[in-house]
N, C-alpha and C. Protein backbone atom coordinates (compact mmCIF):
# COMPACT_ATOMS: atom_id res chain seq x y z
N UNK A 1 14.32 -11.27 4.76
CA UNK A 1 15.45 -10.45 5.11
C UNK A 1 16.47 -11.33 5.84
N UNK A 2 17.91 -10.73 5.25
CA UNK A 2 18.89 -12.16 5.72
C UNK A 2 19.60 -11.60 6.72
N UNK A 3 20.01 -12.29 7.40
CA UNK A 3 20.91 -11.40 9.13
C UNK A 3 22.06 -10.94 8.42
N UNK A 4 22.78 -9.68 8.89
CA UNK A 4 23.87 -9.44 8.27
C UNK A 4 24.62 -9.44 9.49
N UNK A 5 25.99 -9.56 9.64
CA UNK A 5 26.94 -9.47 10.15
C UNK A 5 27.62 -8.07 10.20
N UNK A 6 28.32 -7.69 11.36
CA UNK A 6 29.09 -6.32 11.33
C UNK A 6 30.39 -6.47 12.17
N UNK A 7 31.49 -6.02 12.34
CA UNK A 7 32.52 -6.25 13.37
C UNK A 7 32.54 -4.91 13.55
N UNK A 8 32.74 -4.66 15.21
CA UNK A 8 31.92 -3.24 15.73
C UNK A 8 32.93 -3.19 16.68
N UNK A 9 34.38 -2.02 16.81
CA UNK A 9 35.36 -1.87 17.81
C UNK A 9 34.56 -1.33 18.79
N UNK A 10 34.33 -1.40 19.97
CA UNK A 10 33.77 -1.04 21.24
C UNK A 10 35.05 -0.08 21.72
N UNK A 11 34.50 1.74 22.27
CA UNK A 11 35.08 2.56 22.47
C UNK A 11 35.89 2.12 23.76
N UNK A 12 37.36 2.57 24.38
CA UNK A 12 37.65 1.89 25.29
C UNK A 12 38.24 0.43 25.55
N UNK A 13 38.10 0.15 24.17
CA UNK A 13 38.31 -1.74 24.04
C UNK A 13 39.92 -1.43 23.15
N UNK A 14 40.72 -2.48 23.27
CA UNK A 14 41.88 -2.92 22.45
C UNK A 14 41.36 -2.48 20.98
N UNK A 15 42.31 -2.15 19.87
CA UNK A 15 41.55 -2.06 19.10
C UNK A 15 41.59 -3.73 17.95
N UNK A 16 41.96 -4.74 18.48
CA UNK A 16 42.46 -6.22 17.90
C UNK A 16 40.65 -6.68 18.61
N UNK A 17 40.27 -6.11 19.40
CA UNK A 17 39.28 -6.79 20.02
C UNK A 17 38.08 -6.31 19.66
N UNK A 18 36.76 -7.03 19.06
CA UNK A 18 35.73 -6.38 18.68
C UNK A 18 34.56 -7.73 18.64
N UNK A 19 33.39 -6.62 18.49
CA UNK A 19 32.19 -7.37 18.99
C UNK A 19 31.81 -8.07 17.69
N UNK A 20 31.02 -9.27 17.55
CA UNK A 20 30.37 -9.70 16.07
C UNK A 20 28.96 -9.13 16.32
N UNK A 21 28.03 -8.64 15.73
CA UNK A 21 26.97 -8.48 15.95
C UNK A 21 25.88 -8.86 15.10
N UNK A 22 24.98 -9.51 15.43
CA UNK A 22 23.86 -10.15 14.71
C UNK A 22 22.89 -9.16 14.46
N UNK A 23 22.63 -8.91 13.42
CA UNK A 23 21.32 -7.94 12.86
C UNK A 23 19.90 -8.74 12.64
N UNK A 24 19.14 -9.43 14.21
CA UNK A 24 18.22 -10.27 13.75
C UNK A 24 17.28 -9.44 13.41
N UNK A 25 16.14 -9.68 12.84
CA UNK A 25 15.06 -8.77 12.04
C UNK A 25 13.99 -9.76 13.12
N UNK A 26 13.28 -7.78 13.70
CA UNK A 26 11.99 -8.70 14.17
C UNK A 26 10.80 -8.31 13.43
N UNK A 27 10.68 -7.33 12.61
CA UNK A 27 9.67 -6.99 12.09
C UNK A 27 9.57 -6.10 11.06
N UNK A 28 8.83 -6.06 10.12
CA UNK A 28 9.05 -5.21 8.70
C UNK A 28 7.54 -4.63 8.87
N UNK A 29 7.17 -3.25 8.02
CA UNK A 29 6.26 -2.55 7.82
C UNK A 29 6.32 -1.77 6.27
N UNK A 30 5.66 -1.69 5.47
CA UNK A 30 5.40 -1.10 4.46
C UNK A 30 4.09 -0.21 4.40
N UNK A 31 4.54 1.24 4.63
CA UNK A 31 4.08 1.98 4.62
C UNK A 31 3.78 3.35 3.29
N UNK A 32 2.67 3.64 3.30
CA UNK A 32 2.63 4.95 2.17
C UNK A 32 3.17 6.23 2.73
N UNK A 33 3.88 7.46 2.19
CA UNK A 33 4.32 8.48 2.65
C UNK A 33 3.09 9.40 3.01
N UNK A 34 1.97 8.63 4.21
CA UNK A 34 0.72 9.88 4.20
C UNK A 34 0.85 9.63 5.60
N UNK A 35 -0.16 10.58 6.18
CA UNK A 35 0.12 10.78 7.51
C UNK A 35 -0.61 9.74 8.27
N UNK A 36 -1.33 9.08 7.58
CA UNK A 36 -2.45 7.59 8.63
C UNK A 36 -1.40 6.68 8.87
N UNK A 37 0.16 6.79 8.46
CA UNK A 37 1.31 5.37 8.41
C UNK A 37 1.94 6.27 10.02
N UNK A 38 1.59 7.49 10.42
CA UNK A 38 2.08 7.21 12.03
C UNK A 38 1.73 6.35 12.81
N UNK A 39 0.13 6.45 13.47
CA UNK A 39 -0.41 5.72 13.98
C UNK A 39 -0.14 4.49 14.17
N UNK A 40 0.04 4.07 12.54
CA UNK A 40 0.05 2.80 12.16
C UNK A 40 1.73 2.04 12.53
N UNK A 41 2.42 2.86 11.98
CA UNK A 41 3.78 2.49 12.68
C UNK A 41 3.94 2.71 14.45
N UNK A 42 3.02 3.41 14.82
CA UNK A 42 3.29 3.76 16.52
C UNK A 42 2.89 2.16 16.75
N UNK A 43 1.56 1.77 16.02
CA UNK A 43 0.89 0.44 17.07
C UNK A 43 1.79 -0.65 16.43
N UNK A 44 2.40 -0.73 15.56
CA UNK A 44 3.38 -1.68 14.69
C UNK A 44 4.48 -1.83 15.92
N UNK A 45 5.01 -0.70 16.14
CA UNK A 45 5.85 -1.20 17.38
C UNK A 45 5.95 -1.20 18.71
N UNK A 46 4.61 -0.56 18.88
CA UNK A 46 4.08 -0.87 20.42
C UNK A 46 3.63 -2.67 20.47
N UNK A 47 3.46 -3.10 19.65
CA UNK A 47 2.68 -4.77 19.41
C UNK A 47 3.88 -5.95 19.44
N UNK A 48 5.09 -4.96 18.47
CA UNK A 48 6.36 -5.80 18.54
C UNK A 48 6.93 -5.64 19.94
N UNK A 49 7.26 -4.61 20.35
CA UNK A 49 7.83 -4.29 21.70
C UNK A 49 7.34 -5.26 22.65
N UNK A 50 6.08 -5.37 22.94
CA UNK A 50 5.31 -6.12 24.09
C UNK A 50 5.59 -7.22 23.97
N UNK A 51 5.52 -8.52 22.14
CA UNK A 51 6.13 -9.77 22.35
C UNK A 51 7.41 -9.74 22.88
N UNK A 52 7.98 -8.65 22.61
CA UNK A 52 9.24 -9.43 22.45
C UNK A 52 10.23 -8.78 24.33
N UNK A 53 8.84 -8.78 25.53
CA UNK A 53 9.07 -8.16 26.44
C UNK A 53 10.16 -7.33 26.68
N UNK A 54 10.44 -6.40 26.40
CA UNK A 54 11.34 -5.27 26.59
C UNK A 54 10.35 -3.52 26.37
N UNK A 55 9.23 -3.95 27.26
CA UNK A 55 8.45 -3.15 27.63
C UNK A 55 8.66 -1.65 27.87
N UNK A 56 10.01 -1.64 28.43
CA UNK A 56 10.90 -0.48 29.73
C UNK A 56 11.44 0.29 28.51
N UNK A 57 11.43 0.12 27.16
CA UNK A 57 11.52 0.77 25.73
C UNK A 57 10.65 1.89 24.96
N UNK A 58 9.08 0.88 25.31
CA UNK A 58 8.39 1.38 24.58
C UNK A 58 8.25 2.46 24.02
N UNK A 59 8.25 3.43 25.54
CA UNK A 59 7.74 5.01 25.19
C UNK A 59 8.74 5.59 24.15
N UNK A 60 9.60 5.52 24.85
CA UNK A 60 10.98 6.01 23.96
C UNK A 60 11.14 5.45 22.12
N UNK A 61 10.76 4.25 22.05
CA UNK A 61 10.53 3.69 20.56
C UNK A 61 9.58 3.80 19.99
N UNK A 62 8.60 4.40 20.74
CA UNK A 62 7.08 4.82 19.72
C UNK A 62 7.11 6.34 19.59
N UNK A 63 7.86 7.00 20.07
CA UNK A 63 8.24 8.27 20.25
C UNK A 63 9.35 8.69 18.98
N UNK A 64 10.29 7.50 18.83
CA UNK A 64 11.65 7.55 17.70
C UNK A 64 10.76 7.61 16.71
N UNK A 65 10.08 6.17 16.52
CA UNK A 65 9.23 5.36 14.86
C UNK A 65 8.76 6.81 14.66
N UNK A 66 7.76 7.43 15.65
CA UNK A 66 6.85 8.60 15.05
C UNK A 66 7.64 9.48 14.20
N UNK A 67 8.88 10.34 14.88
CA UNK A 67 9.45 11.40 14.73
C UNK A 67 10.32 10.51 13.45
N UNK A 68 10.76 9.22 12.84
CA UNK A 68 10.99 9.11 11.92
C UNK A 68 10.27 9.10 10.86
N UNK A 69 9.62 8.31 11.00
CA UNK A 69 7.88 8.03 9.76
C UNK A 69 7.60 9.42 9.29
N UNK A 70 6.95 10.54 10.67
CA UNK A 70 7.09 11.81 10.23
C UNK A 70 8.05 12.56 9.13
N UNK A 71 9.20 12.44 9.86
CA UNK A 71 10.05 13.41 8.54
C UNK A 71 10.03 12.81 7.51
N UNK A 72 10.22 10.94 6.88
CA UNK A 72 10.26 10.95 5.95
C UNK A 72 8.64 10.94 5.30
N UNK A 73 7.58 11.43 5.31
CA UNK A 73 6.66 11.40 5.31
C UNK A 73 6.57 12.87 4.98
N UNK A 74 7.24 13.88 5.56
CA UNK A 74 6.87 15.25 4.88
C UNK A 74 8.29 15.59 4.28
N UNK A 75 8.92 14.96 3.97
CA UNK A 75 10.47 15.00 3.20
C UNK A 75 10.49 14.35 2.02
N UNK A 76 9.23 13.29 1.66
CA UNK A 76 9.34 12.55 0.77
C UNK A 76 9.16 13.36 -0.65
N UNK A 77 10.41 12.66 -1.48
CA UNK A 77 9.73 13.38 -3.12
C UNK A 77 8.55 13.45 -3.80
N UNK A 78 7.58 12.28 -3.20
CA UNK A 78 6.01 12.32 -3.74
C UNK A 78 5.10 12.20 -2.78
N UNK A 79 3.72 12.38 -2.75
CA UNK A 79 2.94 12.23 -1.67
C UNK A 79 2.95 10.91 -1.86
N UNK A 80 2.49 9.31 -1.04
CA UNK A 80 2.67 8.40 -1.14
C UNK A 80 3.36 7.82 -1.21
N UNK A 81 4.79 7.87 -1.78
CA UNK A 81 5.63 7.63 -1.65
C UNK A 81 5.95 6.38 -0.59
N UNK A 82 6.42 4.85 -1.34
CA UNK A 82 6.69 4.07 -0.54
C UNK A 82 7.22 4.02 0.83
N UNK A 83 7.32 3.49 2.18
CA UNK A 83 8.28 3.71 2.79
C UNK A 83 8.07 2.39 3.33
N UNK A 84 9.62 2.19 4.26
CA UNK A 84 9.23 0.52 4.73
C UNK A 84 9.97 0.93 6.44
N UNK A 85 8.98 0.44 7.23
CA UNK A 85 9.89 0.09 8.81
C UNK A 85 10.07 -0.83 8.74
N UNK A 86 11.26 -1.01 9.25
CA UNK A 86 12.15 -2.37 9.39
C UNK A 86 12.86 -1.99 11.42
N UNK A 87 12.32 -3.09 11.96
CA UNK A 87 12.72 -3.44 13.28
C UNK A 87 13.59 -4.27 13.48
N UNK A 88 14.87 -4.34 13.93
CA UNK A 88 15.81 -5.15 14.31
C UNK A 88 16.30 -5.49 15.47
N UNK A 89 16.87 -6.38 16.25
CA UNK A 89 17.68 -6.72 17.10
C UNK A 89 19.49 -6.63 16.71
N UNK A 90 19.98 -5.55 17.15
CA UNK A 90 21.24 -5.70 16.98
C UNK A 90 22.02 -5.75 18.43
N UNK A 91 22.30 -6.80 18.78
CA UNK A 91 23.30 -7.39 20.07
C UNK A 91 22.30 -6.71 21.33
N UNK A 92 22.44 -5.67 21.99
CA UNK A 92 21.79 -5.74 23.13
C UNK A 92 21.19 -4.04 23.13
N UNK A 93 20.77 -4.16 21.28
CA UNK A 93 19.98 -2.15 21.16
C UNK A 93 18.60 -3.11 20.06
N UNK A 94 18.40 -2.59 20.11
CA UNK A 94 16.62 -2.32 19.31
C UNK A 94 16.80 -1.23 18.37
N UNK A 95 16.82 -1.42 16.75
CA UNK A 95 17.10 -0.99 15.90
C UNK A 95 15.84 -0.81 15.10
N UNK A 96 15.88 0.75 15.06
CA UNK A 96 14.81 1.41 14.67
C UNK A 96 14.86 2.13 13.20
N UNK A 97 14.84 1.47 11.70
CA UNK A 97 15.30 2.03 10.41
C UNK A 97 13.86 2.43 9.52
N UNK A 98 13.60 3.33 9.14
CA UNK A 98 12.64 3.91 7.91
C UNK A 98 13.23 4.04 6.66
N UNK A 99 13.27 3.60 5.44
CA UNK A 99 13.42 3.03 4.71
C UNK A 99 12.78 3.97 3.93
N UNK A 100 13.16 5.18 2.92
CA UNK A 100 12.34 5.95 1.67
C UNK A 100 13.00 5.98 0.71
N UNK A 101 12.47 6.66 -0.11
CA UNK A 101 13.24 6.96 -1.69
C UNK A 101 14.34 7.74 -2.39
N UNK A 102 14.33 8.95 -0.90
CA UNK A 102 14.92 10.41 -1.39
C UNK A 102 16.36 9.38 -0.58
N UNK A 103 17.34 10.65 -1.63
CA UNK A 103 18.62 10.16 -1.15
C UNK A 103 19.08 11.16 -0.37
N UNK A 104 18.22 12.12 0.33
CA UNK A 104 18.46 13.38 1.06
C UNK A 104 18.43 12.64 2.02
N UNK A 105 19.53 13.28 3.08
CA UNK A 105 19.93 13.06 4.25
C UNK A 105 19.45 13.57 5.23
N UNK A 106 18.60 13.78 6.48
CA UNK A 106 17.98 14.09 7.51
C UNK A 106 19.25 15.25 7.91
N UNK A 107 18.97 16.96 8.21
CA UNK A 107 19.99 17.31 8.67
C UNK A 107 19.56 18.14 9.99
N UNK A 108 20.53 18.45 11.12
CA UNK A 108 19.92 18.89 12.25
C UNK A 108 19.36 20.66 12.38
N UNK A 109 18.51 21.52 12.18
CA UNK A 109 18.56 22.66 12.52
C UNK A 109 18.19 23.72 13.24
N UNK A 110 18.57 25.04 13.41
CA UNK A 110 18.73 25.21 14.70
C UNK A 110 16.95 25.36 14.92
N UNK A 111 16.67 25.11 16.63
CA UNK A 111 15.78 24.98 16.78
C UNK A 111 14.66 26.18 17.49
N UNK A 112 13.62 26.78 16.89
CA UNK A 112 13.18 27.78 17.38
C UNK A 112 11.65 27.41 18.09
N UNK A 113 11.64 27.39 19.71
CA UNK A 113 10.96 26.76 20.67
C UNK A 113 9.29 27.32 20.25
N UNK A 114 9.28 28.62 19.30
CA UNK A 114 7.86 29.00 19.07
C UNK A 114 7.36 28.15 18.15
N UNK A 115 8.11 27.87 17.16
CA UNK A 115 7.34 27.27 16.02
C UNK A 115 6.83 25.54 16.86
N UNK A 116 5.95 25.09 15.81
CA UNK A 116 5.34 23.81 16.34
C UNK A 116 6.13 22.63 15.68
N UNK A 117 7.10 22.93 14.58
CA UNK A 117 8.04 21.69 14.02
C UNK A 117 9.33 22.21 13.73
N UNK A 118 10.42 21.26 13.47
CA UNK A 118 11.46 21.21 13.20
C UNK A 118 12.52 20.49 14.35
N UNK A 119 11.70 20.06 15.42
CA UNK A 119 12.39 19.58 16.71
C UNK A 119 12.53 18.02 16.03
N UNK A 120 12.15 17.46 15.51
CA UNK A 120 12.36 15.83 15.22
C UNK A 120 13.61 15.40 15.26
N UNK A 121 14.51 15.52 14.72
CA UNK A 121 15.60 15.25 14.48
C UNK A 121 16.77 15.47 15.65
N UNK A 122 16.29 16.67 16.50
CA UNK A 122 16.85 16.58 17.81
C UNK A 122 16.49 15.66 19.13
N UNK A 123 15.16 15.38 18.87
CA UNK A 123 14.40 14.54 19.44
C UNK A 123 15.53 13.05 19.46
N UNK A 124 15.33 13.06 17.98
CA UNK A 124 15.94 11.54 17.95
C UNK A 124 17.50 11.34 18.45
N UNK A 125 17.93 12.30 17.99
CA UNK A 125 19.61 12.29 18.95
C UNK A 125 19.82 12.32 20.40
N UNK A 126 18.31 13.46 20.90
CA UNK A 126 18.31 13.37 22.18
C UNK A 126 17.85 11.68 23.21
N UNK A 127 17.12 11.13 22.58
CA UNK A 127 16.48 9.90 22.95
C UNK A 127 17.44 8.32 22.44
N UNK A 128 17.76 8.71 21.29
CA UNK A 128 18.47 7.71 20.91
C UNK A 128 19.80 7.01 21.21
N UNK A 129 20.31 6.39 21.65
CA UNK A 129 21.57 5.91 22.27
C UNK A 129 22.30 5.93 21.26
N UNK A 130 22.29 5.87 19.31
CA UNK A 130 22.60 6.30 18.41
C UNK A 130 21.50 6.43 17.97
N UNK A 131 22.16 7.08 16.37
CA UNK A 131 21.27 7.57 15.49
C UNK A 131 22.03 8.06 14.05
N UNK A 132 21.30 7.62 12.35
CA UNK A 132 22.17 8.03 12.03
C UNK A 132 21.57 7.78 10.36
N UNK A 133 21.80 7.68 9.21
CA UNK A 133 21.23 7.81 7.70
C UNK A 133 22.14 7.16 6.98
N UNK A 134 22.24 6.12 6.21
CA UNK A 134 22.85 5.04 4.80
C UNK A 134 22.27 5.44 3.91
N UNK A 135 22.61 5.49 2.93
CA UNK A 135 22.14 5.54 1.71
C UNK A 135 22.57 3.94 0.94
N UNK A 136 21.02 4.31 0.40
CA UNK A 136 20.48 2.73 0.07
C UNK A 136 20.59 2.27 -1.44
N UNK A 137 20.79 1.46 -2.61
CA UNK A 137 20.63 1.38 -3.57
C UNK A 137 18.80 1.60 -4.37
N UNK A 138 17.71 2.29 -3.07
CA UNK A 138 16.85 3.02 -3.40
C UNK A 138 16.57 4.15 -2.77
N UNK A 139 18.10 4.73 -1.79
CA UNK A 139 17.25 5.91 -1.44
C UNK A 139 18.39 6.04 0.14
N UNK A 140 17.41 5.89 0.99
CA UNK A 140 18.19 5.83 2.12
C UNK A 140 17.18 5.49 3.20
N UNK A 141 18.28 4.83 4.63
CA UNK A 141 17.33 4.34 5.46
C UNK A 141 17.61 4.85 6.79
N UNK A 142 17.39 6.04 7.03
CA UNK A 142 17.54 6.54 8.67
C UNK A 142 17.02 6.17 9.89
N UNK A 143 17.71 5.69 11.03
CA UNK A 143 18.17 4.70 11.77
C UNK A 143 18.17 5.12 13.20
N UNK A 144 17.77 4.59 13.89
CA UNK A 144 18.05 5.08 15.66
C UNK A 144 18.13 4.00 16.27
N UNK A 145 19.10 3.43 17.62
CA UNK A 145 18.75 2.38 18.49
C UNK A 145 19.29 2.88 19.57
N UNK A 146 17.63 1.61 20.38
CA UNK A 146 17.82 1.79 21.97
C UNK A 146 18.35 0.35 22.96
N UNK A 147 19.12 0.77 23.48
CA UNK A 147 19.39 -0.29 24.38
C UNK A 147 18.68 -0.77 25.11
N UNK A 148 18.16 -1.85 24.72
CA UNK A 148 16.86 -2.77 24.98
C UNK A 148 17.06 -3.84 25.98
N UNK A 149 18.11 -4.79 25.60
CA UNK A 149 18.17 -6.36 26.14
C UNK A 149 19.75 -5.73 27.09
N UNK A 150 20.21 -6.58 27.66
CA UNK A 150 21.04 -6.68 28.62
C UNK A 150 22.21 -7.69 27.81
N UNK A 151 23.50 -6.87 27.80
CA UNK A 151 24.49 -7.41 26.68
C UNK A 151 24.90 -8.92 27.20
N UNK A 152 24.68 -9.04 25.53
CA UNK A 152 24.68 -10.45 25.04
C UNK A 152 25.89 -11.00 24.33
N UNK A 153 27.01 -9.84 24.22
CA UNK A 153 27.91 -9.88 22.95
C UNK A 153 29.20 -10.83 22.98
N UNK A 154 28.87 -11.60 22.26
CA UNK A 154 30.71 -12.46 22.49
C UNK A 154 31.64 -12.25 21.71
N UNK A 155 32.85 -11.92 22.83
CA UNK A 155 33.88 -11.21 21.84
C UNK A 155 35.39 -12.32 21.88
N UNK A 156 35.84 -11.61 20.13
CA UNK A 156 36.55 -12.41 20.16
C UNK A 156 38.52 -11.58 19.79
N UNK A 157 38.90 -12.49 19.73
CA UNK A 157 40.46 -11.47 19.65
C UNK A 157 40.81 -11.74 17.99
């Protein structure tokens, strides 16, 4: 996976002035659309988190991975259904993307406190510093990041 580049206007900033941001990749996961790929994605980024010390994350990013893996996992068009986590470093957030087939978009609804599901998706807006769905040339890859590292960003005019 190759770093991509983005030019990102910062709210409050000139608008001539903007950040470059590096999309380093710390870690990939390929997962089946069944329910044993939570777990498995929870300890996938509880393991990355700890190298890469930004500890003060964790809960909050094993909490996102779940509530993503989950939906696309009971959203998927087939049981099994490929899926891939992909972990990134983007400038000074921790980029959290699930990667499936369907080109359906994650949508928010309203939430009724009896039932036992449908909170995911509020979850992730509530926790996430963003959050948000691309559509992919296989599908789409819905996305959350947390502000992890302490800004790093050099800007230029």
């Amino acid at each position: 996976m190759s770093a991509e580049y983005h030019a990102i206007e910062r709210m409050g900033e000139p608008a001539a002035l903007t950040a470059v941001l590096t999309k380093e990749p710390l870690g990939e996961l390929s997962l089946p659309a069944a329910h044993e790929s939570v777990p498995r994605a929870r300890a996938f980024v509880r393991n990355l988190i700890g190298a890469r010390g930004i500890a003060d994350v964790r809960d909050d990013a094993e909490i996102l991975v779940s509530e993503l893996v989950t939906n696309a996992i009971r959203h998927a068009s087939t049981s099994g259904a490929p899926l891939r986590l992909v972990i990134l470093r983007a400038g000074e957030r921790l980029r959290i993307e699930v990667h499936d087939p369907s080109p359906a978009a994650p949508s928010a609804r309203r939430i009724d406190l009896l039932e036992e599901t449908g909170r995911g998706w509020f979850l992730v807006a509530a926790i996430a510093d963003r959050h948000g769905t691309d559509l992919t040339y296989s599908g789409k890859a819905v996305w959350c990041e947390l502000t992890a590292w302490p800004p790093t960003v050099a800007w230029t005019a």
